[in-house]
Protein backbone atom coordinates (compact mmCIF):
# COMPACT_ATOMS: atom_id res chain seq x y z
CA UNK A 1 0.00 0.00 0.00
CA UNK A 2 0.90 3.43 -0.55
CA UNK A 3 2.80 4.92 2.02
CA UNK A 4 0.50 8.35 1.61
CA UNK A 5 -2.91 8.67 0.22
CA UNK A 6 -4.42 11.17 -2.25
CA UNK A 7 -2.98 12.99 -4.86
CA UNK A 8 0.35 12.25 -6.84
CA UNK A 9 1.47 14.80 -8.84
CA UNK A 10 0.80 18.03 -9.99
CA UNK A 11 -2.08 17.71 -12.28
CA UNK A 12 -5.04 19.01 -10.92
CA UNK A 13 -7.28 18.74 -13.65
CA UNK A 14 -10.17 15.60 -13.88
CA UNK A 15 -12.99 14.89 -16.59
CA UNK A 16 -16.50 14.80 -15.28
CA UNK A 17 -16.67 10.71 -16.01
CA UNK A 18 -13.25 10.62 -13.85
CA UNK A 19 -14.28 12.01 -10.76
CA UNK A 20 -15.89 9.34 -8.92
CA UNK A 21 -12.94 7.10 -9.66
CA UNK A 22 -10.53 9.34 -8.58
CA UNK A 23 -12.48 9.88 -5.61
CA UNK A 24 -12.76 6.36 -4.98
CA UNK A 25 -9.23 5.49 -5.64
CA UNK A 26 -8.04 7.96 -3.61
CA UNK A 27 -9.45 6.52 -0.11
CA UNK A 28 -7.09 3.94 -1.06
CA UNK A 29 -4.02 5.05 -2.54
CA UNK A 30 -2.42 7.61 -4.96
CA UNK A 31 -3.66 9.07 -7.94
CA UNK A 32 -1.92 10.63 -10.42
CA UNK A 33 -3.95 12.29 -13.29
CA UNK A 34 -2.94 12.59 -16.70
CA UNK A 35 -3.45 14.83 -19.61
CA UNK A 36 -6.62 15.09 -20.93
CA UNK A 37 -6.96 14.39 -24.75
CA UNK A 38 -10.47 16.17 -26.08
CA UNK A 39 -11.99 15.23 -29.69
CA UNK A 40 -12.18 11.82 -28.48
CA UNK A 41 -15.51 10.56 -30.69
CA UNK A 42 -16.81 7.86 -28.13
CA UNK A 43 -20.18 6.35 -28.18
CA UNK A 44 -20.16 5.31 -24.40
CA UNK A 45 -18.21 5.61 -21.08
CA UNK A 46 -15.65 2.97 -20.11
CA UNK A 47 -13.04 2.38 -18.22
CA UNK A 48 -9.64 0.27 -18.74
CA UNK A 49 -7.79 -0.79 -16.03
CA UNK A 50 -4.17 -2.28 -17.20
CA UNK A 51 -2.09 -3.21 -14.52
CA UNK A 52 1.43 -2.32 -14.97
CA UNK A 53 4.84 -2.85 -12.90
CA UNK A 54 4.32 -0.61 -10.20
CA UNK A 55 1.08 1.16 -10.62
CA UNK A 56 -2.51 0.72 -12.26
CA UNK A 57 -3.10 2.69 -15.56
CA UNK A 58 -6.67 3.63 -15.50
CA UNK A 59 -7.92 4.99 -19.28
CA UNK A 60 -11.12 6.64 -18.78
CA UNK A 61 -13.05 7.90 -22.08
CA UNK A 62 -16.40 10.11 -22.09
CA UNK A 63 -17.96 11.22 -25.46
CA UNK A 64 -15.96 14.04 -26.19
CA UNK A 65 -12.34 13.05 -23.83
CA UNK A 66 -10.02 10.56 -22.70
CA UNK A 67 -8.16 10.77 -19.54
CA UNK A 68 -5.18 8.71 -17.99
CA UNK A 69 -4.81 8.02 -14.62
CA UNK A 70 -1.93 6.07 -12.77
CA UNK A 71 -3.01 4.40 -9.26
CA UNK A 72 -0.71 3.48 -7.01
CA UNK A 73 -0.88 1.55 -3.60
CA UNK A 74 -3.73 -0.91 -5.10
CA UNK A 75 -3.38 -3.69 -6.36
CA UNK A 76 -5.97 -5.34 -9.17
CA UNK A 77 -8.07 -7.23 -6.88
CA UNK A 78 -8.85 -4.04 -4.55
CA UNK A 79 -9.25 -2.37 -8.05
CA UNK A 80 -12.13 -5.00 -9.00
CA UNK A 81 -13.94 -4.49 -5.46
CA UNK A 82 -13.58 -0.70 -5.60
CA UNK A 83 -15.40 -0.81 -9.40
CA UNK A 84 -18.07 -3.09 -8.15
CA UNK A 85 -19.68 -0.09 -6.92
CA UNK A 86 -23.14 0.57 -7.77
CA UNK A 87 -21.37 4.56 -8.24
CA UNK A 88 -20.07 3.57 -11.77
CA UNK A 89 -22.69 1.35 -13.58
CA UNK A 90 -23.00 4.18 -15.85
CA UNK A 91 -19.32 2.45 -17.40
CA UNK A 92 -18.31 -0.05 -19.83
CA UNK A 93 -15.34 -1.75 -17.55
CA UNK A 94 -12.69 -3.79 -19.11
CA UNK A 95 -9.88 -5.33 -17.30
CA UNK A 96 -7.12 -5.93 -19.15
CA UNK A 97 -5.38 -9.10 -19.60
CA UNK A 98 -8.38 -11.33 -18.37
């Protein structure tokens, strides 16, 4: 686990879609938000969670912008319980890998 929780970084900037997970995430660990890439032509909300060595990479895509976050201090299991949430049944969620 993360030796702090919260916010990593100095990005302070989160897409509407985004803000419940980072909210969620961050009772648990550290996020660190990413740039925000607009003109993204989606047709629903989802969520990709790819673990990677270190860290979760959370991709998080609305209809008009994609957002990456990086998670650390949770691992992919407290990831799944965290998403089971009735909070974000509005989103397509993919695990990677599985």
């Amino acid at each position: 686990m993360a030796k702090t929780k919260g916010r990593a970084g100095t990005h302070t900037t989160v897409i509407e879609v985004a803000q419940p997970v980072v909210k969620a995430f961050e009772k648990k660990g550290r996020v660190s938000r990413g740039m925000i890439e607009a003109g993204v032509g989606a047709r629903r909300q989802t969520l990709k969670v790819t673990p990677l060595p270190g860290c979760l990479r959370l991709t998080i895509v609305s209809k008009g912008s994609r957002q990456e976050l990086h998670v650390y201090g949770v691992s992919l299991d407290e990831a799944k319980v965290i998403l089971d949430s009735p909070d974000f049944r509005n989103l397509l969620i993919h695990f990677a890998g599985e």
